[in-house]
C-alpha atoms as a PDB file:
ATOM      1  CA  UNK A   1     -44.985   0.004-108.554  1.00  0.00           C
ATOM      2  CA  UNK A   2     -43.843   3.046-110.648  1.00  0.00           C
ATOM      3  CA  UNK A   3     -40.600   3.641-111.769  1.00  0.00           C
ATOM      4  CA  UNK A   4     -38.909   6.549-110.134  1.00  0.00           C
ATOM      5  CA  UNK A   5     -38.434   8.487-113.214  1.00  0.00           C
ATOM      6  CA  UNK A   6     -42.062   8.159-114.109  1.00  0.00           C
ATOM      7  CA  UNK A   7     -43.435  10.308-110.916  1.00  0.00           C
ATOM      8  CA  UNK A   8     -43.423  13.914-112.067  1.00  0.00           C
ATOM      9  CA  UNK A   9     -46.564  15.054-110.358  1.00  0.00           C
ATOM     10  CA  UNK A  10     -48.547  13.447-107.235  1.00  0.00           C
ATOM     11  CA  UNK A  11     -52.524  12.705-107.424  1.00  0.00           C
ATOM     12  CA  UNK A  12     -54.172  13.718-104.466  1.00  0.00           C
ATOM     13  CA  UNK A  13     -56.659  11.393-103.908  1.00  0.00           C
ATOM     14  CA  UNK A  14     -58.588  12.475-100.701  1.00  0.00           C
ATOM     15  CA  UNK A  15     -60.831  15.017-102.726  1.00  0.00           C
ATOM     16  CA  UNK A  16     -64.475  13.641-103.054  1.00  0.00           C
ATOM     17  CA  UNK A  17     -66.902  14.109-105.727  1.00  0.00           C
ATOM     18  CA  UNK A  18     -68.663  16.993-105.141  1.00  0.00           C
ATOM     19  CA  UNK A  19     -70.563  17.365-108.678  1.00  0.00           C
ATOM     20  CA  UNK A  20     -71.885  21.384-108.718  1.00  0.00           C
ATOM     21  CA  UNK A  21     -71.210  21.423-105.087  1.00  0.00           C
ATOM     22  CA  UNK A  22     -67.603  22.374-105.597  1.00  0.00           C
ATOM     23  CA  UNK A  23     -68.467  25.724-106.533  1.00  0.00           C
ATOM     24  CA  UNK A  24     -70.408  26.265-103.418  1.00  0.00           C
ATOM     25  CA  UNK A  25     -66.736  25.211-101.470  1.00  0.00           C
ATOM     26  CA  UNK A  26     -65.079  27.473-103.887  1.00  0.00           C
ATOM     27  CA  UNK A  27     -66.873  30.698-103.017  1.00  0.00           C
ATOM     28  CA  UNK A  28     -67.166  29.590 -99.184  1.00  0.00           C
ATOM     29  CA  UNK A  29     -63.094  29.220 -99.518  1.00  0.00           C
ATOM     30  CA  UNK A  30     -62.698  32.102-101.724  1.00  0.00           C
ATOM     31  CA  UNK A  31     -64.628  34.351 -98.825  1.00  0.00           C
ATOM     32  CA  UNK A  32     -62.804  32.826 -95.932  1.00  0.00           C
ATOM     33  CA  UNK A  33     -59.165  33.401 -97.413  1.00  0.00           C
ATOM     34  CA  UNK A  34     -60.482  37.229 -98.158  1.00  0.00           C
ATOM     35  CA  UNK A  35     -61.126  37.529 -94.890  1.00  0.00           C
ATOM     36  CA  UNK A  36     -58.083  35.726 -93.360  1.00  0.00           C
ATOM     37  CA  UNK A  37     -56.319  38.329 -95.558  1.00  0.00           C
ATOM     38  CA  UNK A  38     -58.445  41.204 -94.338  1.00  0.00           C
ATOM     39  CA  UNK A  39     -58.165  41.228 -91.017  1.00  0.00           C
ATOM     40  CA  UNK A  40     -54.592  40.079 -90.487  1.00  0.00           C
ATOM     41  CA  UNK A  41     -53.594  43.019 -92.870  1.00  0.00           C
ATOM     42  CA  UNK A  42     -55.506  45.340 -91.102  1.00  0.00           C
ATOM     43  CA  UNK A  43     -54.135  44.346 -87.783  1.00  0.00           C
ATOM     44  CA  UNK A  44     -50.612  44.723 -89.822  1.00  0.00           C
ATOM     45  CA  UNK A  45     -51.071  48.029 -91.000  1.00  0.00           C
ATOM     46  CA  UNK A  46     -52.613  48.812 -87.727  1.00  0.00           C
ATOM     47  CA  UNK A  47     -49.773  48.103 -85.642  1.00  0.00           C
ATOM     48  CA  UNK A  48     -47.432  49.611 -88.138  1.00  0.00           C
ATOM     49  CA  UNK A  49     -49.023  53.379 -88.287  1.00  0.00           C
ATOM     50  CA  UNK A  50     -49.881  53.694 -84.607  1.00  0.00           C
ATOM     51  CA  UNK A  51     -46.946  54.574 -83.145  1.00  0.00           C
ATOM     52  CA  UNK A  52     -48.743  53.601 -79.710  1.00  0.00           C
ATOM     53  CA  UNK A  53     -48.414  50.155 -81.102  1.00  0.00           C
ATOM     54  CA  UNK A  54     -44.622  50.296 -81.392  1.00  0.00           C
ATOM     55  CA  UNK A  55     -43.992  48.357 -78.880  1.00  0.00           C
ATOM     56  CA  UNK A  56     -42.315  44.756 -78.545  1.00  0.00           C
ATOM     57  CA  UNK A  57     -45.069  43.009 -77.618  1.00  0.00           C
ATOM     58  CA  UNK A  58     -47.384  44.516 -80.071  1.00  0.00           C
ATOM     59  CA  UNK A  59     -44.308  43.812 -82.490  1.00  0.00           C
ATOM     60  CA  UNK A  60     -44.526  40.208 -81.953  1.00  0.00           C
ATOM     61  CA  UNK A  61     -48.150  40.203 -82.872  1.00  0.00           C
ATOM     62  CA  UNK A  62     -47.286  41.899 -86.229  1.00  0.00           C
ATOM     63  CA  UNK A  63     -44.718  39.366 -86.609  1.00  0.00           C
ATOM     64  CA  UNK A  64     -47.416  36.533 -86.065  1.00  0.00           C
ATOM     65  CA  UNK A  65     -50.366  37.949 -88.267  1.00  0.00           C
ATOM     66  CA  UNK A  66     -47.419  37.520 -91.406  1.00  0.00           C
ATOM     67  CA  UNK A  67     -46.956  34.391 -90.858  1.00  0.00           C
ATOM     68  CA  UNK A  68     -51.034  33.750 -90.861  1.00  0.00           C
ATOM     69  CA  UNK A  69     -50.793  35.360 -94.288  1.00  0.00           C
ATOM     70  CA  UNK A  70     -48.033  32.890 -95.275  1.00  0.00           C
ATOM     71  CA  UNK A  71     -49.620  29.802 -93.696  1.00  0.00           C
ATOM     72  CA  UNK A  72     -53.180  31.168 -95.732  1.00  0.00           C
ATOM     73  CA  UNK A  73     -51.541  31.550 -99.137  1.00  0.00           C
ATOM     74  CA  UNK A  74     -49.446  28.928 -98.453  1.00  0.00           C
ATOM     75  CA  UNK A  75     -52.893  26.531 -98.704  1.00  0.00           C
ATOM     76  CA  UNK A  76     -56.397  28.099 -99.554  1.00  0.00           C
ATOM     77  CA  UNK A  77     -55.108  28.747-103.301  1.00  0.00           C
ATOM     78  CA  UNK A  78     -53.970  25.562-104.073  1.00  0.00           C
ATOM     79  CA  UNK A  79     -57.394  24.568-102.267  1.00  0.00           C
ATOM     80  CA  UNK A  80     -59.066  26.772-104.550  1.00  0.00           C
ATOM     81  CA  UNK A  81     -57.480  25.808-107.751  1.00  0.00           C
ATOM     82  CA  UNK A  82     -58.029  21.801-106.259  1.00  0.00           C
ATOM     83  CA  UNK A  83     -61.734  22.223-106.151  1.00  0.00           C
ATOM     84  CA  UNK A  84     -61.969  23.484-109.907  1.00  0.00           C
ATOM     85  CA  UNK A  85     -60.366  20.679-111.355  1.00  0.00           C
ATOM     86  CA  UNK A  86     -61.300  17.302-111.943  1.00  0.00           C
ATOM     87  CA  UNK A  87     -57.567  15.643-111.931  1.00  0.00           C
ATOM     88  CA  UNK A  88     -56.151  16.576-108.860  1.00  0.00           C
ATOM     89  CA  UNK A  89     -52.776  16.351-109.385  1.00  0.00           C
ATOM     90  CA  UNK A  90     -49.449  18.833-108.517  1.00  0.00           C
ATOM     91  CA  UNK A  91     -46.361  19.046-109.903  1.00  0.00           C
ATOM     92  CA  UNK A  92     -43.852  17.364-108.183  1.00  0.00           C
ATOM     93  CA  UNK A  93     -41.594  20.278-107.654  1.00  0.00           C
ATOM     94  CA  UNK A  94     -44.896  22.437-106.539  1.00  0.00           C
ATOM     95  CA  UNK A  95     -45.620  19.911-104.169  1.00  0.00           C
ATOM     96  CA  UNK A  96     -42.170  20.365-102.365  1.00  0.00           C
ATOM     97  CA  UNK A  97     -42.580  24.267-102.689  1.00  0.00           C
ATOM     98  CA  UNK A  98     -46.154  23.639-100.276  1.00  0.00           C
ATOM     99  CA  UNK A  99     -44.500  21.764 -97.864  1.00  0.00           C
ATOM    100  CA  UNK A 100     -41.856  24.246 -97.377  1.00  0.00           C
ATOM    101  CA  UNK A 101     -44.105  27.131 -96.763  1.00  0.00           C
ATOM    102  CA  UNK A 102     -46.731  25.285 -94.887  1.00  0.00           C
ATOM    103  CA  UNK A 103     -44.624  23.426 -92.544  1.00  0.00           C
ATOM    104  CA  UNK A 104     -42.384  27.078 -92.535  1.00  0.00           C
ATOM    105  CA  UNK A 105     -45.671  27.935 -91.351  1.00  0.00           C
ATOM    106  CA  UNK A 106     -46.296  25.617 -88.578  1.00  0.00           C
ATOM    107  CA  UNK A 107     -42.232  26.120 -87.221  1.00  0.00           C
ATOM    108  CA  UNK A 108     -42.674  30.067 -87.006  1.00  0.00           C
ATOM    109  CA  UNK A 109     -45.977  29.656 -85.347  1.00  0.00           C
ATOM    110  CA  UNK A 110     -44.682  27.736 -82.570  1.00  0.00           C
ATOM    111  CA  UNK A 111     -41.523  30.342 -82.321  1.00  0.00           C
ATOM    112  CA  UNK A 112     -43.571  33.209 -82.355  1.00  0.00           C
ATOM    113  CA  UNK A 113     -45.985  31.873 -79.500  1.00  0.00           C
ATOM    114  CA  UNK A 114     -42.822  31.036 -77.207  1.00  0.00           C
ATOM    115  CA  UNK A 115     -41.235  34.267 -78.148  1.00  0.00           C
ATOM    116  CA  UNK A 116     -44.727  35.875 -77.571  1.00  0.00           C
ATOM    117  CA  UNK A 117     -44.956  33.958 -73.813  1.00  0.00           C
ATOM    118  CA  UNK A 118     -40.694  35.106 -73.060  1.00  0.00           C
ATOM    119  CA  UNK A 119     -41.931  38.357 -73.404  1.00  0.00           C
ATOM    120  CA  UNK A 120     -44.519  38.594 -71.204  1.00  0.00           C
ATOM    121  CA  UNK A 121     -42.842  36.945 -68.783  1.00  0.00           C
ATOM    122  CA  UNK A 122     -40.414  39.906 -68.599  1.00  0.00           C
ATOM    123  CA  UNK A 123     -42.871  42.200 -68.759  1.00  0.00           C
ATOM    124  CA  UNK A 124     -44.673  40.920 -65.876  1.00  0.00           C
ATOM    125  CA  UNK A 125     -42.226  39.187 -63.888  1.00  0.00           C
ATOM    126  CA  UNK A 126     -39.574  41.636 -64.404  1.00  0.00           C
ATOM    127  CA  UNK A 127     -40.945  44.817 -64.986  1.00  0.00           C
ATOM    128  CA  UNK A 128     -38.369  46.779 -64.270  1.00  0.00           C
ATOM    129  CA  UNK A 129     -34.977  45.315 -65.922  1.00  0.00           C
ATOM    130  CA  UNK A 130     -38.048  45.059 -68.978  1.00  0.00           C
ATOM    131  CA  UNK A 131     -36.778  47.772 -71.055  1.00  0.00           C
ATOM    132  CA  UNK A 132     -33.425  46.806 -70.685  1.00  0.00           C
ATOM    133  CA  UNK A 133     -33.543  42.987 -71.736  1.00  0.00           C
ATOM    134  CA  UNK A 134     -36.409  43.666 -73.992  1.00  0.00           C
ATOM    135  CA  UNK A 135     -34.442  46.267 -76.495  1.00  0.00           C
ATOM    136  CA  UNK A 136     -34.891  46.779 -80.146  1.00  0.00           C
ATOM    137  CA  UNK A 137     -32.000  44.792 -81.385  1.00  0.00           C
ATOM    138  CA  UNK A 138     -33.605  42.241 -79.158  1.00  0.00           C
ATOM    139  CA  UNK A 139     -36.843  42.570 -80.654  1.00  0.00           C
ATOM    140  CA  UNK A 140     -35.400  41.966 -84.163  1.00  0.00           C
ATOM    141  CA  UNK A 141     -32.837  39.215 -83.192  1.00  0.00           C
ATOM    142  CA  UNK A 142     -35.833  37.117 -81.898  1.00  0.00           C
ATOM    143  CA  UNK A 143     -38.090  37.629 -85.206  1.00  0.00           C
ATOM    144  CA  UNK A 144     -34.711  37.029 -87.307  1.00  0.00           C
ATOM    145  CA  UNK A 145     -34.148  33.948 -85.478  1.00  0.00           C
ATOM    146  CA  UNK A 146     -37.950  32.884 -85.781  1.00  0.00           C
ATOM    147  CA  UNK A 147     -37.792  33.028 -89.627  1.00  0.00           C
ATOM    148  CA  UNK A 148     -34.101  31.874 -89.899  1.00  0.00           C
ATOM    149  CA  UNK A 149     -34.907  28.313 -87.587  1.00  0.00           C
ATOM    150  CA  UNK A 150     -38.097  28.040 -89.953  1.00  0.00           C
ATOM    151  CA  UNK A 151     -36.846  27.679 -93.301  1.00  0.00           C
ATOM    152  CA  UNK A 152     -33.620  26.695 -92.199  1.00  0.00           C
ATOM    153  CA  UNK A 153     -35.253  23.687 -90.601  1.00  0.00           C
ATOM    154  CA  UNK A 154     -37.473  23.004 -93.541  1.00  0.00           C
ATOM    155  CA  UNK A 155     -35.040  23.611 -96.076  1.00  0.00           C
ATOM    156  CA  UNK A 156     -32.877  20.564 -94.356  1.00  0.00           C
ATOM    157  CA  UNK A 157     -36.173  18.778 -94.465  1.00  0.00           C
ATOM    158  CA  UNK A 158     -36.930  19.168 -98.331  1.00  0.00           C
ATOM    159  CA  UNK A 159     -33.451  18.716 -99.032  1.00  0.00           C
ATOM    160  CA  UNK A 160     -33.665  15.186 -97.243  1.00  0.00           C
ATOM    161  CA  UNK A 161     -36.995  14.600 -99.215  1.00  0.00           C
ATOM    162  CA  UNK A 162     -36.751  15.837-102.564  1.00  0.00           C
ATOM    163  CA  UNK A 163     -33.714  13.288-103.858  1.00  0.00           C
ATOM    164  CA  UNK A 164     -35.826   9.870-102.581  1.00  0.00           C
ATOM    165  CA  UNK A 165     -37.122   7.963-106.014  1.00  0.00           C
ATOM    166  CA  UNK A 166     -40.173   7.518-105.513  1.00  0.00           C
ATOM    167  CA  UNK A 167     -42.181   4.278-106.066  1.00  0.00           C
ATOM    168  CA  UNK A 168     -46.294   5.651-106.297  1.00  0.00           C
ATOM    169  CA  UNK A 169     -47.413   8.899-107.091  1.00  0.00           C
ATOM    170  CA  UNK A 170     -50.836   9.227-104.863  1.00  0.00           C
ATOM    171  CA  UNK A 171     -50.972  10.205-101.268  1.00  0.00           C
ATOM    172  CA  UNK A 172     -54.502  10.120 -99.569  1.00  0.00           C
ATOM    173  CA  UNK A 173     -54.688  13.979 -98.391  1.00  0.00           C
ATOM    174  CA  UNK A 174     -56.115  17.100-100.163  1.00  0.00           C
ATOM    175  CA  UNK A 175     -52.643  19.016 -99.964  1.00  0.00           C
ATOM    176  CA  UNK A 176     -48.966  17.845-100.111  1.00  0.00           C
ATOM    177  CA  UNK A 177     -47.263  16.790 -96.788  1.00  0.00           C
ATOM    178  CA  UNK A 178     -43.497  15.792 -96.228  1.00  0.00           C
ATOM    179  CA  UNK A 179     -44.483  12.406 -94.294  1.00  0.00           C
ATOM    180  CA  UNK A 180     -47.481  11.250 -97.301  1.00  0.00           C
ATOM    181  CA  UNK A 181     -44.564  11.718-100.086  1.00  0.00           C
ATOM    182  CA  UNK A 182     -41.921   9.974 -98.034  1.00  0.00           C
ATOM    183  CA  UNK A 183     -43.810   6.981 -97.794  1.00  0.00           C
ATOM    184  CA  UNK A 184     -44.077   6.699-101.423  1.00  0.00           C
ATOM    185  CA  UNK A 185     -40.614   6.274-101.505  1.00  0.00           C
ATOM    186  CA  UNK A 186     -38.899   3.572-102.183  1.00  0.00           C
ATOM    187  CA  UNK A 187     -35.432   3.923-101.056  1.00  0.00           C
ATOM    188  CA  UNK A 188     -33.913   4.004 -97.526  1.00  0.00           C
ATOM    189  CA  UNK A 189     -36.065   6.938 -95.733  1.00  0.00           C
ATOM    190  CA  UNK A 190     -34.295   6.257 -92.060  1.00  0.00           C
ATOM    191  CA  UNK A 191     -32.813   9.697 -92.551  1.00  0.00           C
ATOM    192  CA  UNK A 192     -35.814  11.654 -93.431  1.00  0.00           C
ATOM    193  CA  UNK A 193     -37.704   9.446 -90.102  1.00  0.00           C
ATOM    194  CA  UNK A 194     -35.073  10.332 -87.943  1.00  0.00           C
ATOM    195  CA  UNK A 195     -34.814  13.983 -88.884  1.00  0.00           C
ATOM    196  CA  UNK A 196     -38.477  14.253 -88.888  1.00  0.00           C
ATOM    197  CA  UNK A 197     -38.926  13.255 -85.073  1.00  0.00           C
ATOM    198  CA  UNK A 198     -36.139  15.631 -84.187  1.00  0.00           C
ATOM    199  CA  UNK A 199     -37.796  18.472 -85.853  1.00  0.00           C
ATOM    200  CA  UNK A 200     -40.961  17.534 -84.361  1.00  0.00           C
ATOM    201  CA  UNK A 201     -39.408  17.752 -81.056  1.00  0.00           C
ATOM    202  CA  UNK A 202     -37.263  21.070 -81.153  1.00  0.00           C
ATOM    203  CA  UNK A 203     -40.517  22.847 -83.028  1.00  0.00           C
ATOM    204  CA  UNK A 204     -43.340  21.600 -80.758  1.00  0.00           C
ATOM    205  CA  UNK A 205     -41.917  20.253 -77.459  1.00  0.00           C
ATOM    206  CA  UNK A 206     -38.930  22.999 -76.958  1.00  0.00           C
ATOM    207  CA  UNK A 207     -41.151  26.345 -77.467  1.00  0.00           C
ATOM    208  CA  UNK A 208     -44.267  24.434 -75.281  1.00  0.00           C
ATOM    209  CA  UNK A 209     -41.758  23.881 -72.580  1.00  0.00           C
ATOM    210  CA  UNK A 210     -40.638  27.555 -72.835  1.00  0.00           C
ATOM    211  CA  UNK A 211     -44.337  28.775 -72.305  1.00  0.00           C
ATOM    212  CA  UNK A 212     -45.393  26.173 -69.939  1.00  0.00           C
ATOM    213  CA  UNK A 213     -42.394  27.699 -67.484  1.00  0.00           C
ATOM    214  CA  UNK A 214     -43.078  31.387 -68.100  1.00  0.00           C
ATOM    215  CA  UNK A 215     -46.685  31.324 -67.547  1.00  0.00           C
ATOM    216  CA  UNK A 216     -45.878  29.306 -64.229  1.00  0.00           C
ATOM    217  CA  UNK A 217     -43.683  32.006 -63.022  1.00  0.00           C
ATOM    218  CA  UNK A 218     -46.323  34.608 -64.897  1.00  0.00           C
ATOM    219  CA  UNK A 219     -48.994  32.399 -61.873  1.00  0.00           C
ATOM    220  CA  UNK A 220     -46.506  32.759 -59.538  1.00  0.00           C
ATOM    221  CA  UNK A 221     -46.079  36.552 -59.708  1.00  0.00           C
ATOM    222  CA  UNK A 222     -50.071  37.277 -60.621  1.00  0.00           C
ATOM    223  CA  UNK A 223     -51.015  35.148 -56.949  1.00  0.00           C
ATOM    224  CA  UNK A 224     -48.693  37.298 -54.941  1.00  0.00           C
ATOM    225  CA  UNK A 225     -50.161  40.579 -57.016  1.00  0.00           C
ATOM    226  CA  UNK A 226     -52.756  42.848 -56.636  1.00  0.00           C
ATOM    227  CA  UNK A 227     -56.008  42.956 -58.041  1.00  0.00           C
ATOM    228  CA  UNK A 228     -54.877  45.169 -60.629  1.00  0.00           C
ATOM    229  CA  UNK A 229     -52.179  43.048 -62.125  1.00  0.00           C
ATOM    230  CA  UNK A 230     -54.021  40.256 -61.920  1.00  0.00           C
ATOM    231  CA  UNK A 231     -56.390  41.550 -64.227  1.00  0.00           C
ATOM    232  CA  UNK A 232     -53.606  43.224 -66.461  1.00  0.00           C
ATOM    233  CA  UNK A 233     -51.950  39.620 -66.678  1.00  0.00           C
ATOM    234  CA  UNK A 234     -55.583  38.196 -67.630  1.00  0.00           C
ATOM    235  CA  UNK A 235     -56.204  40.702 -70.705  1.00  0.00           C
ATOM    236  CA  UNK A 236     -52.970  40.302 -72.298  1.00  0.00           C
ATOM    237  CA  UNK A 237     -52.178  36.488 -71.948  1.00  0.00           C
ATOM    238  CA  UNK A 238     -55.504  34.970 -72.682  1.00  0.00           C
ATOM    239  CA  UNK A 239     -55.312  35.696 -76.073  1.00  0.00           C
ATOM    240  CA  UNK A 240     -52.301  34.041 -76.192  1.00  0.00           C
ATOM    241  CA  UNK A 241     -53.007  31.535 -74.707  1.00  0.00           C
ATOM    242  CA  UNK A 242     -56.291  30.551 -76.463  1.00  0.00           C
ATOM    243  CA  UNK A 243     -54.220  31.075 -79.425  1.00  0.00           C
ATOM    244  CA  UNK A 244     -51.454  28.603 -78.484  1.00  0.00           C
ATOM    245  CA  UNK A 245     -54.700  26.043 -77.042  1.00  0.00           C
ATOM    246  CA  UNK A 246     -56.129  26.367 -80.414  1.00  0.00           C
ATOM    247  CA  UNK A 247     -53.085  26.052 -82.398  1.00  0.00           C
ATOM    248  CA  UNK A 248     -51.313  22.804 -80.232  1.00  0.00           C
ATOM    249  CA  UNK A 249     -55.377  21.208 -80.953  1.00  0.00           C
ATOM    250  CA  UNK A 250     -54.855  21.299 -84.642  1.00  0.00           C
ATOM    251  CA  UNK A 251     -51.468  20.112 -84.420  1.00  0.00           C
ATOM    252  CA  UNK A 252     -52.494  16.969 -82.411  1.00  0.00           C
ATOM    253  CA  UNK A 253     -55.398  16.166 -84.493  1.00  0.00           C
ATOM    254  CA  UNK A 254     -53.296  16.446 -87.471  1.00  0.00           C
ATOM    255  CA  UNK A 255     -50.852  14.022 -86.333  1.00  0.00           C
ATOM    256  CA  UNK A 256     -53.701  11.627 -85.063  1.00  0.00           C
ATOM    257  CA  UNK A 257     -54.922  11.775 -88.887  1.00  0.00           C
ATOM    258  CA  UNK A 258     -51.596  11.277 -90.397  1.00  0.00           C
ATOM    259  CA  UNK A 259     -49.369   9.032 -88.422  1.00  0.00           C
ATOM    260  CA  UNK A 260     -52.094   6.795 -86.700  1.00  0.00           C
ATOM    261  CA  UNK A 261     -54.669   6.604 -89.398  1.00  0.00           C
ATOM    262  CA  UNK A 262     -57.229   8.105 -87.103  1.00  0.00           C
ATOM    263  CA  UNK A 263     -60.422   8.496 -89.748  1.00  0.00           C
ATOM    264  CA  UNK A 264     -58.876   6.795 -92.151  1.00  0.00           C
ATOM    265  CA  UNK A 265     -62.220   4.788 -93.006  1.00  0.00           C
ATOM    266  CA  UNK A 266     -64.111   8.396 -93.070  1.00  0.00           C
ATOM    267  CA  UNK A 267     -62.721  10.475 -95.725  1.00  0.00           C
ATOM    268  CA  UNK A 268     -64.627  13.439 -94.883  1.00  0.00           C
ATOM    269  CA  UNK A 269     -63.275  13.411 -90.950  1.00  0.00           C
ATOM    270  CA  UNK A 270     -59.499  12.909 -92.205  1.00  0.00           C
ATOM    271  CA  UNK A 271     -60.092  15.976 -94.989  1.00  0.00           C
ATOM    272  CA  UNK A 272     -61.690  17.635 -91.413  1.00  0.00           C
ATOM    273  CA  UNK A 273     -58.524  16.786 -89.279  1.00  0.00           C
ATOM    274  CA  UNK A 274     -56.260  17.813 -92.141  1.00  0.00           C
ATOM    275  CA  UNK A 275     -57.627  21.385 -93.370  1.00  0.00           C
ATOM    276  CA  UNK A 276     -58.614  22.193 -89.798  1.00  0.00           C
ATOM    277  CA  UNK A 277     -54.626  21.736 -88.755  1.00  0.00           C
ATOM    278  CA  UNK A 278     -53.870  24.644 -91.372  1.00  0.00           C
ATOM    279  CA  UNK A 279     -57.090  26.788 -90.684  1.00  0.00           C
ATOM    280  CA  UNK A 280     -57.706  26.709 -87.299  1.00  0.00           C
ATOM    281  CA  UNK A 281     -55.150  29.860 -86.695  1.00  0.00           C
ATOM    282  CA  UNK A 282     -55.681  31.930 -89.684  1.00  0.00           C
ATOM    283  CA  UNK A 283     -58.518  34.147 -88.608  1.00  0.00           C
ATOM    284  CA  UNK A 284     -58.422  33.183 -85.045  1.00  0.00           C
ATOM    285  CA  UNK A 285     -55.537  34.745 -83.924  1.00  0.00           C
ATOM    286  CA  UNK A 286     -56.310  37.890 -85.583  1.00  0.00           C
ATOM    287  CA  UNK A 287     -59.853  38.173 -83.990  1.00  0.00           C
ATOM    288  CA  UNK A 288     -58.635  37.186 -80.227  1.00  0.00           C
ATOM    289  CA  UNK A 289     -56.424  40.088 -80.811  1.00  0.00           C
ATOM    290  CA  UNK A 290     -58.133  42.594 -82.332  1.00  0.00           C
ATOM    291  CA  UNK A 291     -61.175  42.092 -80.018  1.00  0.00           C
ATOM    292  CA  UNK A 292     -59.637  41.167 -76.743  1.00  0.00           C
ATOM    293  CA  UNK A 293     -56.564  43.642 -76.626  1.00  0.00           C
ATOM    294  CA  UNK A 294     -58.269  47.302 -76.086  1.00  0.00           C
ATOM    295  CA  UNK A 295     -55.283  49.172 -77.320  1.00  0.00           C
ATOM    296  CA  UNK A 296     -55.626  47.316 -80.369  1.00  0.00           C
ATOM    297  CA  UNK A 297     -59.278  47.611 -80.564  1.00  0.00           C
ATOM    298  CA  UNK A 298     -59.049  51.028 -80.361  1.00  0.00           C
ATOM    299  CA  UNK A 299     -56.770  51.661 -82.716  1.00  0.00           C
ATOM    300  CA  UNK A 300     -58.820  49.798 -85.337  1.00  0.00           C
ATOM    301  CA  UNK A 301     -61.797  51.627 -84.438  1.00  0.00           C
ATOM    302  CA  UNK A 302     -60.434  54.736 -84.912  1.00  0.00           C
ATOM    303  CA  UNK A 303     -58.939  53.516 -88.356  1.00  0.00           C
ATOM    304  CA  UNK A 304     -62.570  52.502 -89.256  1.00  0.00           C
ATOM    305  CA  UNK A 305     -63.757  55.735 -88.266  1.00  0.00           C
ATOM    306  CA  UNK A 306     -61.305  57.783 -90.645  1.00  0.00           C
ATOM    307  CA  UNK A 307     -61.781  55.397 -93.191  1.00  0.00           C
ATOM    308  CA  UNK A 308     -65.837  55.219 -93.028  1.00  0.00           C
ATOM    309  CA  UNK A 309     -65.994  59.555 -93.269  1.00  0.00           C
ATOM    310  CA  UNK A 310     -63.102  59.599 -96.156  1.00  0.00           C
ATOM    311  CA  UNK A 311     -65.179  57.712 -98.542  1.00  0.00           C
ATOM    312  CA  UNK A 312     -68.695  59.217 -97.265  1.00  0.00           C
ATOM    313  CA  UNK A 313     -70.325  61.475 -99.237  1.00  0.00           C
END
């Protein structure tokens, strides 16, 4: 055991040795976070000069291609700088600072898919009182609330974390999670286990109960529709949905990994389960939408287009 006052950084000790290989991940990382931060910046700037794309909905989608960008930086460069060094270790204070914007991450993910689901709901279900419930001040008081519950809710849970002494300073995952350092700890951590569960519940369980009812009245409505709205429904909520599919996936194999030792005998499946859980979202969201949504697709086009003749020759 370690003294408590000893542990000023935390070994992460689920990297394997790669030899020359690492630079091969490096670039492969490297190119993937360019392109995470590509495409949800176009999308962003895409939304923001098209005044078409001033709408709530399209709002919302703005809303969730920052929080890709947080959830991104939040990981790939620490994953970069990990792969370049040959101690693997984090400051103890940096560590906290990863957990709080990664699990930020995960909380304003799961309110920005429910708020995404509420409003098409109203948009479909109640087209006509849409415009009225669906107002600007509406529009921001939902994305304020999405980012206040996030780091609201995480700042409680490094607050709860970061005064435990901690007995060991190695945790058996490639980046820092709350639940790895907790378990290092060796002072009463009922607190932190109870808190924990509660979070888990009111960020996962609340917002998937909230889509799971509007998309059953969004069935309801689309069954006793025509053709047309059927098909209307179809283009706009399969991206979401795929995204929320996609997203919930991660989450669960995470938590397999992580609280039920699922792979824990194969270090390269738990480093799979782990990095996918952060990853999977990053440049999938931003492709369902900008490929599936023809307004948006359009609008990029044309963006292309100007862009492609102003640097011509």
């Amino acid at each position: 055991m370690l003294n408590s006052t000893q542990v000023s950084v935390i070994h992460l000790s689920a990297y394997l040795e790669m030899g020359p290989l690492r630079y091969v991940f490096f670039v492969l990382v490297l190119l993937f976070y360019g392109m995470v931060v590509g495409a949800n910046m176009l999308l962003i700037v895409a939304i923001a000069l098209e005044r078409r794309l001033h709408a709530p909905m399209y709002l919302f989608l703005a809303n969730l291609f920052v929080n890709e960008l947080l959830g991104g930086t939040g990981l790939l460069p620490f994953l970069l700088l990990q792969l370049l060094s040959d101690s693997h270790t984090v400051a103890l204070p940096l560590c906290f600072l990863q957990v709080f914007v990664v699990y930020s991450y995960v909380c304003a993910e799961f309110c920005n898919l429910a708020v995404m689901s509420y409003d098409r709901y109203l948009a479909i279900c109640c087209p006509l009182q849409y415009r009225h419930r669906m107002t600007g001040r509406t529009v921001c008081g939902l994305v304020a609330f999405t980012w206040a519950y996030s780091f609201g809710a995480i700042g409680i849970l490094i607050a709860l974390a970061a005064p435990l002494r901690l007995c060991g300073d190695t945790i058996n995952k490639v980046y820092c999670m709350n639940f790895s350092i907790v378990k290092l700890s060796c002072d009463d951590v009922r607190a932190n286990n109870t808190y924990g569960l509660l979070l888990t519940f009111l960020t996962t369980l609340c917002p998937l109960a909230l889509v799971l009812y509007t998309y059953l009245k969004i069935l309801q409505v689309c069954f006793r529709g025509s053709q047309h709205m059927r098909q209307k429904a179809l283009s706009t909520c399969t991206p979401h949905l795929a995204s929320l599919l996609n997203f919930c996936l991660g989450v669960c194999l995470e938590i397999l990994g992580s609280r039920f030792q699922v792979g824990s005998q194969e270090p390269l499946v738990q480093i799979l389960l782990s990095v996918y859980f952060l990853t999977c979202q990053l440049l999938f969201t931003p492709l369902m939408y900008g490929l599936h949504l023809s307004k948006v697709r359009l609008v990029l086009r044309g963006l292309l287009l100007c862009s492609a003749v102003n640097t011509g020759p």
